[in-house]
C-alpha atoms as a PDB file:
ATOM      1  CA  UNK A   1     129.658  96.279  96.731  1.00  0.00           C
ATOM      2  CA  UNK A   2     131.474  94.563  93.770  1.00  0.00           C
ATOM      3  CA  UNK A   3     130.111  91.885  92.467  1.00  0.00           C
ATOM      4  CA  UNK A   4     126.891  92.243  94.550  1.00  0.00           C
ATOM      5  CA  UNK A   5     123.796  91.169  92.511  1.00  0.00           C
ATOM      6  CA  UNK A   6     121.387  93.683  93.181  1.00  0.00           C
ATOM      7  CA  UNK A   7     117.314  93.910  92.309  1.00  0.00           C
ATOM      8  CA  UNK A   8     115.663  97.177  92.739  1.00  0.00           C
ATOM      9  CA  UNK A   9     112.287  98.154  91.649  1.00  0.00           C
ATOM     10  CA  UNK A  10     110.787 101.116  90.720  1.00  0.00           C
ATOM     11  CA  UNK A  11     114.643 101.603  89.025  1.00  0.00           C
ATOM     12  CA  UNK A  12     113.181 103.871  86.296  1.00  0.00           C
ATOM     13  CA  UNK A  13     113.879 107.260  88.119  1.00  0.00           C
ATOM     14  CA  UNK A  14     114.089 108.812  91.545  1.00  0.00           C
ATOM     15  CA  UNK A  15     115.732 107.042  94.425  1.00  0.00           C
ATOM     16  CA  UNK A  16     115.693 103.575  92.228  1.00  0.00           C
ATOM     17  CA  UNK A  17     117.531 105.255  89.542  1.00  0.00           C
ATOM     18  CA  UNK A  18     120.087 106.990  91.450  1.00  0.00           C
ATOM     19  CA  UNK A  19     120.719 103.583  93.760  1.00  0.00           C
ATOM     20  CA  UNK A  20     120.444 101.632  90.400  1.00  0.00           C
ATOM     21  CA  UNK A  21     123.658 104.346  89.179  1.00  0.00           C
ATOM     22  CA  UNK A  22     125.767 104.269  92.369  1.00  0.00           C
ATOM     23  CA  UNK A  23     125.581 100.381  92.671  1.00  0.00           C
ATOM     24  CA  UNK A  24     126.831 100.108  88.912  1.00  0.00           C
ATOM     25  CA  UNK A  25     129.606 102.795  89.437  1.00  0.00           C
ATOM     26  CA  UNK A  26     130.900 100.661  92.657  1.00  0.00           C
ATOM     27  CA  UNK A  27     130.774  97.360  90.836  1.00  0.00           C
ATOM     28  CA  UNK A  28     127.843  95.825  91.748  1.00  0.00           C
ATOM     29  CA  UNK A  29     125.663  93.770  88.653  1.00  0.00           C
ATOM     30  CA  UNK A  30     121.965  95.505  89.211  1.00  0.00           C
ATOM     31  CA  UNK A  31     118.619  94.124  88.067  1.00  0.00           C
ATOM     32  CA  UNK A  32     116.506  97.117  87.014  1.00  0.00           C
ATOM     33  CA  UNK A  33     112.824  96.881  87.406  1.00  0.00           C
ATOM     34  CA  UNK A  34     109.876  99.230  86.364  1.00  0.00           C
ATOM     35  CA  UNK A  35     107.113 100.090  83.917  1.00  0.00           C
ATOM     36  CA  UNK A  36     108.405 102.104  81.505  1.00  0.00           C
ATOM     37  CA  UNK A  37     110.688 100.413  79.541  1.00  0.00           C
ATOM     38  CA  UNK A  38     112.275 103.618  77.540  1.00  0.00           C
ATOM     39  CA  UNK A  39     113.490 105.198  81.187  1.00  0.00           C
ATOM     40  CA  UNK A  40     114.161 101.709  82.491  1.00  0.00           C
ATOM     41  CA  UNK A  41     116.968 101.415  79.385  1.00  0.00           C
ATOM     42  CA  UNK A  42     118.075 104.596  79.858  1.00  0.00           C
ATOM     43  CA  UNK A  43     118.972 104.101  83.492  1.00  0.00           C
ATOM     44  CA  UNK A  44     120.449 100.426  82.794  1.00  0.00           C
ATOM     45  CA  UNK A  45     122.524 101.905  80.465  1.00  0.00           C
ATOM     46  CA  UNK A  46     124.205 104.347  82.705  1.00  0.00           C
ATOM     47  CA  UNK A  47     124.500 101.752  85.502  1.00  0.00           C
ATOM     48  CA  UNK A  48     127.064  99.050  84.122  1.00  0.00           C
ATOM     49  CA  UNK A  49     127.652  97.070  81.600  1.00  0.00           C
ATOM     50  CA  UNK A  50     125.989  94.151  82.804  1.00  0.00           C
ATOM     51  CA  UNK A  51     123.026  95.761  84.124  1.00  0.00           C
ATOM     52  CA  UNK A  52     120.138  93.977  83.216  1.00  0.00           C
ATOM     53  CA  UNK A  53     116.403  95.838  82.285  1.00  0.00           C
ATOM     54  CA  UNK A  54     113.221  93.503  83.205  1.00  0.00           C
ATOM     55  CA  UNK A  55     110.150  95.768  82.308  1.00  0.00           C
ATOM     56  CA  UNK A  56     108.260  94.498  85.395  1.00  0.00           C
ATOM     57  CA  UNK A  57     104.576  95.857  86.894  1.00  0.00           C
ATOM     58  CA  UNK A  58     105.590  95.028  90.592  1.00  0.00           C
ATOM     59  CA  UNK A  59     101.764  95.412  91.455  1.00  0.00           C
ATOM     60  CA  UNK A  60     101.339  91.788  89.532  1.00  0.00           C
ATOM     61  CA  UNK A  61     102.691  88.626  91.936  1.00  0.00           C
ATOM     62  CA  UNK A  62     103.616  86.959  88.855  1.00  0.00           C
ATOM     63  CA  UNK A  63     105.814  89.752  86.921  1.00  0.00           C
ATOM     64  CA  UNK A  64     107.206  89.954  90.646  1.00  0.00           C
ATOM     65  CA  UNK A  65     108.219  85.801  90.162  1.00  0.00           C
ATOM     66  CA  UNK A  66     109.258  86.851  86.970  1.00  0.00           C
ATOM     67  CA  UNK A  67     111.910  89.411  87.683  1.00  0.00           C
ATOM     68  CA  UNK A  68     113.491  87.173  90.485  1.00  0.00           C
ATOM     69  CA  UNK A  69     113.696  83.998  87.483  1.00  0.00           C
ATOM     70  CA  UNK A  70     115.510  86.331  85.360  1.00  0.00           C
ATOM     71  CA  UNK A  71     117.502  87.440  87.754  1.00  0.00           C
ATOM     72  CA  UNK A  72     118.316  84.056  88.599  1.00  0.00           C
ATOM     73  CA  UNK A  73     118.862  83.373  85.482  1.00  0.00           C
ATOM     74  CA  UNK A  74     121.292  86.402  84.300  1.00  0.00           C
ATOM     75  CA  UNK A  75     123.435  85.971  87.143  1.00  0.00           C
ATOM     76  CA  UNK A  76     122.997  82.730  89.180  1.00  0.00           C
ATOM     77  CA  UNK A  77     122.285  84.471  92.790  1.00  0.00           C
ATOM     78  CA  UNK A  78     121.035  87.428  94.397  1.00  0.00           C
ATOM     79  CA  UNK A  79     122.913  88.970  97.017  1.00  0.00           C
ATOM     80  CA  UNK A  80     120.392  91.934  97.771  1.00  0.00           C
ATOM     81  CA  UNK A  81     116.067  92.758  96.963  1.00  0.00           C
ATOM     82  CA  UNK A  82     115.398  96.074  96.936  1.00  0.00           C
ATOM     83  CA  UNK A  83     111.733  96.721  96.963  1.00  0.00           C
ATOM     84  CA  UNK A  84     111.678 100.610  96.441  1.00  0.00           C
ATOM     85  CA  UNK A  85     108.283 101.093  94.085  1.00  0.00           C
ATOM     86  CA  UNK A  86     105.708 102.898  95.448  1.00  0.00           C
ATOM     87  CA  UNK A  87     103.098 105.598  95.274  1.00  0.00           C
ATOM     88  CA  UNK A  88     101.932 108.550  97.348  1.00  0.00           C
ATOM     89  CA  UNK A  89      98.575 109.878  97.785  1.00  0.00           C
ATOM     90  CA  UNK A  90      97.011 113.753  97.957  1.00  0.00           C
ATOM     91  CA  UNK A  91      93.863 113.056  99.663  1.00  0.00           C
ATOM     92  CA  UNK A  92      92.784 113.652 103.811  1.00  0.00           C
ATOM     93  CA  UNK A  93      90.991 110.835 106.182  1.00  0.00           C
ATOM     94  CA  UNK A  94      87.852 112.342 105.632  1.00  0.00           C
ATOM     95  CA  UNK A  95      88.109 111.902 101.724  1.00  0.00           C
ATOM     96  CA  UNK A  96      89.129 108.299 101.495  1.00  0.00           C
ATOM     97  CA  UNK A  97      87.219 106.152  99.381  1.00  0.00           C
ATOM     98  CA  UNK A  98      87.916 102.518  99.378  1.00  0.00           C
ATOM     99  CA  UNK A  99      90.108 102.503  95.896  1.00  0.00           C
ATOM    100  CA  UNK A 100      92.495 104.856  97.543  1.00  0.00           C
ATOM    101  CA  UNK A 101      93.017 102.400 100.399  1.00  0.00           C
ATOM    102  CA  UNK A 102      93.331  99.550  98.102  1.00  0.00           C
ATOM    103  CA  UNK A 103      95.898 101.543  95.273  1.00  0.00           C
ATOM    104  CA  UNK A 104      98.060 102.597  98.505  1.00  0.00           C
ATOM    105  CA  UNK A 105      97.756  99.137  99.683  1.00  0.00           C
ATOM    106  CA  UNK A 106      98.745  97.660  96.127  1.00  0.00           C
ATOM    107  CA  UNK A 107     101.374  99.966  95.154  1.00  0.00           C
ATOM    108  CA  UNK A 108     103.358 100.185  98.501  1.00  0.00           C
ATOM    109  CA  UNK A 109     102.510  96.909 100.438  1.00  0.00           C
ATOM    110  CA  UNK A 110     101.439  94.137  98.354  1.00  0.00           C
ATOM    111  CA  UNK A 111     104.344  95.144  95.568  1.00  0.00           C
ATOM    112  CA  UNK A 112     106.736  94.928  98.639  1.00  0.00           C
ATOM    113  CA  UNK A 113     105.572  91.803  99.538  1.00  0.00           C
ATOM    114  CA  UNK A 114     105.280  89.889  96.416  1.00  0.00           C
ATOM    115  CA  UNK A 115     109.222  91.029  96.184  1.00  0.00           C
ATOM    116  CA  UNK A 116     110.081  89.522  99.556  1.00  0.00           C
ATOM    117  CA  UNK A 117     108.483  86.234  98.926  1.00  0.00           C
ATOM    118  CA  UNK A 118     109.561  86.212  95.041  1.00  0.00           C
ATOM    119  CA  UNK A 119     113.272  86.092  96.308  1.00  0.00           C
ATOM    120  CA  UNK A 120     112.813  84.293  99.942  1.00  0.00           C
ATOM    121  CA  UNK A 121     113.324  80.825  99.248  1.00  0.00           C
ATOM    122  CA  UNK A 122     116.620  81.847  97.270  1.00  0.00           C
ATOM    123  CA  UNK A 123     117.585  83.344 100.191  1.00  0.00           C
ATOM    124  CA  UNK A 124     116.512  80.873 102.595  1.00  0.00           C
ATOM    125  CA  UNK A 125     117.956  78.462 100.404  1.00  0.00           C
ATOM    126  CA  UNK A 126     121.852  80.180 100.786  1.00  0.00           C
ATOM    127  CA  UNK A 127     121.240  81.824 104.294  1.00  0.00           C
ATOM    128  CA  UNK A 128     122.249  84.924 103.027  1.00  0.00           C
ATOM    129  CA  UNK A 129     120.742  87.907 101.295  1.00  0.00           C
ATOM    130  CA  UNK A 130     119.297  91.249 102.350  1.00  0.00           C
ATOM    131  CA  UNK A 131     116.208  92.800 101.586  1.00  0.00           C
ATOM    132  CA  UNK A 132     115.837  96.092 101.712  1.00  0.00           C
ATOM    133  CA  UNK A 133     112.327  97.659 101.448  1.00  0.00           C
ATOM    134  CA  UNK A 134     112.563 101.491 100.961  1.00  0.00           C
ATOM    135  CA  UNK A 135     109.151 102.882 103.884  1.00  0.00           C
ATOM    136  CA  UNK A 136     109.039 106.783 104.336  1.00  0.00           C
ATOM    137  CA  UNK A 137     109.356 108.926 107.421  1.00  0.00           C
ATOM    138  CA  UNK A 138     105.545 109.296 107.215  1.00  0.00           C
ATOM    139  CA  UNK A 139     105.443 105.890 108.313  1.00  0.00           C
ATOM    140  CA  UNK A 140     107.283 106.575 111.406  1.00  0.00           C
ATOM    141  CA  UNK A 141     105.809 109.957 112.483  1.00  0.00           C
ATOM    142  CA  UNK A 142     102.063 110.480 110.340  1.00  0.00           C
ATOM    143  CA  UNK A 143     102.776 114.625 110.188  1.00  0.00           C
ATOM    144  CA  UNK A 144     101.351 115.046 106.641  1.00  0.00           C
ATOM    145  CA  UNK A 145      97.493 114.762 106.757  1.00  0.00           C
ATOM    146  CA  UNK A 146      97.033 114.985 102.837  1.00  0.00           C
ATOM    147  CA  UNK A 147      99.273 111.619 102.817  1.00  0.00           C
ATOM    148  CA  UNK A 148      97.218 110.030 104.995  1.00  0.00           C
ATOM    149  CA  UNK A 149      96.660 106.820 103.089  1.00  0.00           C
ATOM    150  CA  UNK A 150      99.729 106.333 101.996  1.00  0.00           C
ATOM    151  CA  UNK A 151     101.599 107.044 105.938  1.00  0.00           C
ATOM    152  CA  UNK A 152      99.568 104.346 106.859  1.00  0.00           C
ATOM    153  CA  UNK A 153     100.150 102.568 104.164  1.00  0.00           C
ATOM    154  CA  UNK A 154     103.926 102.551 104.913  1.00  0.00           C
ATOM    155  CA  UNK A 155     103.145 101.866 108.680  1.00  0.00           C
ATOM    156  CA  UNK A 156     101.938  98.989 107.888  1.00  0.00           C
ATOM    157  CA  UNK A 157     105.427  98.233 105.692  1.00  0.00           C
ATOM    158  CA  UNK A 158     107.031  98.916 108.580  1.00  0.00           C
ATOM    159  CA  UNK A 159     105.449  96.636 110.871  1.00  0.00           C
ATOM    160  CA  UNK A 160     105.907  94.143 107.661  1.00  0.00           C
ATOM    161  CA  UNK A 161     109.043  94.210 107.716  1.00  0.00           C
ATOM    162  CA  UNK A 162     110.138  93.941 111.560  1.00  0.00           C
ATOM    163  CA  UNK A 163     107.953  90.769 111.968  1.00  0.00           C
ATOM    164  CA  UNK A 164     109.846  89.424 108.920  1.00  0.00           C
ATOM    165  CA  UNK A 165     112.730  90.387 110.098  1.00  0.00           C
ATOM    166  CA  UNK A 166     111.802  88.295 113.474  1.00  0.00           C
ATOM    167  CA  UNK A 167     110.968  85.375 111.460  1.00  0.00           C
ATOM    168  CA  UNK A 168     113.714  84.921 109.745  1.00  0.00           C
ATOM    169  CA  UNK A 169     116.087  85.336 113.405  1.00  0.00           C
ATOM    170  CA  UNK A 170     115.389  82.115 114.446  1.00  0.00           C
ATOM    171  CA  UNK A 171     116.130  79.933 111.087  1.00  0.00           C
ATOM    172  CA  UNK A 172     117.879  82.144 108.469  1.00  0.00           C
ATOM    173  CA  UNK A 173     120.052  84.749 110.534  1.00  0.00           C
ATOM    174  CA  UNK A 174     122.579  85.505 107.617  1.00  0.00           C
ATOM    175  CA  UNK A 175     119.290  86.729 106.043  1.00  0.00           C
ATOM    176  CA  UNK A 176     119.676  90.898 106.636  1.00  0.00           C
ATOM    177  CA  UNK A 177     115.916  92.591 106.651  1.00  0.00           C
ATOM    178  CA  UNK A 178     116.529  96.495 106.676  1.00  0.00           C
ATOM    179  CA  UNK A 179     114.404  99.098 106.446  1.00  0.00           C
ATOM    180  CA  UNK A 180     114.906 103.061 105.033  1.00  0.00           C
ATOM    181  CA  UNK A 181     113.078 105.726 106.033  1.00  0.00           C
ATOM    182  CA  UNK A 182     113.734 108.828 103.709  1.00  0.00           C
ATOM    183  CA  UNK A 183     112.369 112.070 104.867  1.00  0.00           C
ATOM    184  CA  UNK A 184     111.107 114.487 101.655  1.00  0.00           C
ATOM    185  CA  UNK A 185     113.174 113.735  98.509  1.00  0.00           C
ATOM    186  CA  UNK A 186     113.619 116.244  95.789  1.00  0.00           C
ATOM    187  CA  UNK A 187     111.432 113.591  93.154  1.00  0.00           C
ATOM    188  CA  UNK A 188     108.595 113.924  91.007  1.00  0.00           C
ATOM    189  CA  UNK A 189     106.868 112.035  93.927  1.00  0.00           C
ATOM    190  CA  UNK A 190     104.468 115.170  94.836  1.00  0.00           C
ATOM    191  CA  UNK A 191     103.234 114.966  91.030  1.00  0.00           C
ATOM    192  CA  UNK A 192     102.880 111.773  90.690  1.00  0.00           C
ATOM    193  CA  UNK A 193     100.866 110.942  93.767  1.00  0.00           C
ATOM    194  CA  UNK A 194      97.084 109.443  93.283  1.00  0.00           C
ATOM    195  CA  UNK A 195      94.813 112.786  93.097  1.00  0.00           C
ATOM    196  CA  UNK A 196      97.711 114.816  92.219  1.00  0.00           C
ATOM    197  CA  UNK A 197     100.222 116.915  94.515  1.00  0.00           C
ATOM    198  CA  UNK A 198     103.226 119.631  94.766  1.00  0.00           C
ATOM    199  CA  UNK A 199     106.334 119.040  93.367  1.00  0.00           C
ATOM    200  CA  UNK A 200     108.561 117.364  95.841  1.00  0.00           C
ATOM    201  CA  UNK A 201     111.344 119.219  94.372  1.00  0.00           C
ATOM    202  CA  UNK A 202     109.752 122.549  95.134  1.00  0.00           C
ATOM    203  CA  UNK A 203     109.906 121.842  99.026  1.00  0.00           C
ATOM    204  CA  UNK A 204     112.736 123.544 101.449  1.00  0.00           C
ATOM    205  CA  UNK A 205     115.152 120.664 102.428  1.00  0.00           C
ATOM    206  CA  UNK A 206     114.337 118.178  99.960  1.00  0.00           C
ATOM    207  CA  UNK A 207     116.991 115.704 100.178  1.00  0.00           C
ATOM    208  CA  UNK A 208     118.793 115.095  96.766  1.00  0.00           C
ATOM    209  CA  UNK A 209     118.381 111.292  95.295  1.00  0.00           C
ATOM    210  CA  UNK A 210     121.822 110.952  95.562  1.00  0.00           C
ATOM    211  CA  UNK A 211     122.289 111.560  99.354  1.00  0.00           C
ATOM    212  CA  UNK A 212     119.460 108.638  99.611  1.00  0.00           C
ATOM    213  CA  UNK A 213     120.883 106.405  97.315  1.00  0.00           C
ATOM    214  CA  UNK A 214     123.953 106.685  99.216  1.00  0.00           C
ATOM    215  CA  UNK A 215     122.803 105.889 102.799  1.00  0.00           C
ATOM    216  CA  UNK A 216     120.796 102.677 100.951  1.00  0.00           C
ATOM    217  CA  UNK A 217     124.386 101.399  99.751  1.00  0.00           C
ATOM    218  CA  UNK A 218     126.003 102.156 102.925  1.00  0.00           C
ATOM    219  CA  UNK A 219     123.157  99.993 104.927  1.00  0.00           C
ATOM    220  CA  UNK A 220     124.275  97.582 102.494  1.00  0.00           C
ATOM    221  CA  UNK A 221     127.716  97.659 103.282  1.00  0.00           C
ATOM    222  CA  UNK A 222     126.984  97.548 106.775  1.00  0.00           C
ATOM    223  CA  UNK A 223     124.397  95.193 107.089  1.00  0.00           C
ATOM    224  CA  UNK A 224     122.003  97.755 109.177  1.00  0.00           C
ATOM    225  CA  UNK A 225     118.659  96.835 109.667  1.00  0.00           C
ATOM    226  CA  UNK A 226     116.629 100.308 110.442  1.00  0.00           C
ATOM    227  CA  UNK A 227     117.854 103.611 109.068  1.00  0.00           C
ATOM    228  CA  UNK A 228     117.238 107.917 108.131  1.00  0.00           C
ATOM    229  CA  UNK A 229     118.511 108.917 105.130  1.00  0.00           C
ATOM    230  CA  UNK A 230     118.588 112.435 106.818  1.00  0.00           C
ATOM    231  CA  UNK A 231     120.498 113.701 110.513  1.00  0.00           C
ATOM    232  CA  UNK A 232     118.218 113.186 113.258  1.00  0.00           C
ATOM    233  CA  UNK A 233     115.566 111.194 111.829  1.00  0.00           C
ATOM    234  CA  UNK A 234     115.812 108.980 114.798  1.00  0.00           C
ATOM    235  CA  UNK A 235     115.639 111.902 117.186  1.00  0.00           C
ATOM    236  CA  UNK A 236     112.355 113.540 115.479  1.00  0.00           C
ATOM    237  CA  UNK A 237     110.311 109.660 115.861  1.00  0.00           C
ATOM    238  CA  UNK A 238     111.230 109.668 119.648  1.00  0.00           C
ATOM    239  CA  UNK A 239     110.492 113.447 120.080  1.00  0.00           C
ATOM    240  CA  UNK A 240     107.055 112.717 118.268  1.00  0.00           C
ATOM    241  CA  UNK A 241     106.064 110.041 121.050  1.00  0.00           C
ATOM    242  CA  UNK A 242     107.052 111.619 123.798  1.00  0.00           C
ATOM    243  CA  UNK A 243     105.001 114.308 123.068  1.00  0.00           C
ATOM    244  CA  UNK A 244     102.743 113.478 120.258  1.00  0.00           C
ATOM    245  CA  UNK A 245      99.933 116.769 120.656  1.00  0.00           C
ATOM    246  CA  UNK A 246     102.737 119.281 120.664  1.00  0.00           C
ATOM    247  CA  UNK A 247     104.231 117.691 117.380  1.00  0.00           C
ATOM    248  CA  UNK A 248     101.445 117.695 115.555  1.00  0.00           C
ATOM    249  CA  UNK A 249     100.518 121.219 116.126  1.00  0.00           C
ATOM    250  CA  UNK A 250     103.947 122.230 115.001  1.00  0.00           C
ATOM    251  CA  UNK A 251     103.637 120.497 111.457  1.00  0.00           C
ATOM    252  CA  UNK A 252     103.994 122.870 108.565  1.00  0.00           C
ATOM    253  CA  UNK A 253     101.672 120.269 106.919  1.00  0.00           C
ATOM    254  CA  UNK A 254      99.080 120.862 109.682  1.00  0.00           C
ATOM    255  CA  UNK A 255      95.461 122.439 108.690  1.00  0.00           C
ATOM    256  CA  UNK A 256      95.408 125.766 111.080  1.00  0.00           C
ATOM    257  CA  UNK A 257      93.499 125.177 114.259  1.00  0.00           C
ATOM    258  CA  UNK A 258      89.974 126.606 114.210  1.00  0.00           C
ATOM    259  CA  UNK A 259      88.935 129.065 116.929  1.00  0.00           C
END
């Protein structure tokens, strides 16, 4: 990890925060990126001396650009893209209306995507890098049906991901494409999801930030291209498709059945 150039987004709290801390404390040189410039100092400041603050609206393709020139810029190289921003939703299928679709879509797939191909010809350019783009459980196994737009949402991140990583196989391979699936993380996710929501925190089992920051940096380390942040996240997808009915009815997020 020393030495490492690292970009993360949505660095002004949460997961990006506590990655954003850890990466600083091993050695790495991080690029912080969010909104809010006041928490986005804050962090930078507890995250290494050289770590560099680019106030940065990742929903924009051209602040996206931006952050990669000045990364550039600061530091000569990138060694690793860490497209963590992102937004949940409080809303069921049944109460979609087309600008929920299109803010989950925005704030969780275009944002990621404008990060890979900000920083993709850099990479392709060395044949090395890794990006790391931060999905959800609930885009592995949909068992929240008040998330509904924003599961799919990181489905489709998911999917984003492993056809990138298939591109880039054949004519970048020191290019790493990884994906992390945290399960619920004790953040102020739940009250800051579109339409409102519980506090993450408030949930039995949360995961702590710094457990997930953790597993990111060691699928850094070890160059891993699909991981849980939590024991037997791998073991509750394949349970959930071998017997999808039975799952669903056992969801504590599950509306009772009517009779």
């Amino acid at each position: 990890m020393h030495d490492r150039v690292i970009v993360i987004t949505g660095a002004s709290a949460g997961i990006g925060a506590a990655i954003a801390r850890q990466a600083g404390a091993a050695g790495a040189r991080v690029v912080l990126a969010a909104r809010r410039r006041a928490e986005l100092e804050q962090v930078a400041a507890a995250s290494g001396r050289e770590a560099l603050a680019v106030v940065t609206d990742v929903t924009v393709r051209a602040e996206v650009e931006a952050l990669a020139s000045a990364a550039l810029a600061r530091f000569g190289r990138v060694d690793v893209w860490i497209n963590n921003a992102g937004r949940g939703i409080t809303r069921a299928v049944s109460e979609l209306r087309d600008d929920d679709i299109d803010a989950m879509i925005r704030d969780n797939v275009k944002s990621a995507l404008y990060g890979v191909q900000a920083i993709l010809p850099h990479f392709r350019g060395r044949d090395a890098g890794q990006i790391v783009n931060i999905s959800s459980m609930l885009g592995r196994v949909p068992f929240a049906p008040h998330r509904s737009a924003y599961s799919a949402a990181k489905h489709a991140l998911n999917a984003l991901t492993a056809c990138l990583r298939m591109e880039l196989r054949a004519t970048c391979p020191g290019v790493v494409v990884t994906l992390v699936s945290p399960g619920i993380v004790a953040t102020e996710f739940g009250l800051n999801a579109l339409h409102g929501g519980a506090d993450s925190r408030s949930f039995s089992g949360a995961q702590p930030v710094d457990e997930v920051a953790a597993v990111v940096l060691a699928a850094i380390r070890d160059r891993a291209i699909d991981v849980y942040t939590q024991p037997g996240g791998a073991a509750m997808v394949r349970g959930y498709f071998d017997d999808i009915e039975a799952h669903e009815l056992r969801s504590p997020f599950a509306p009772p059945r009517r009779t």
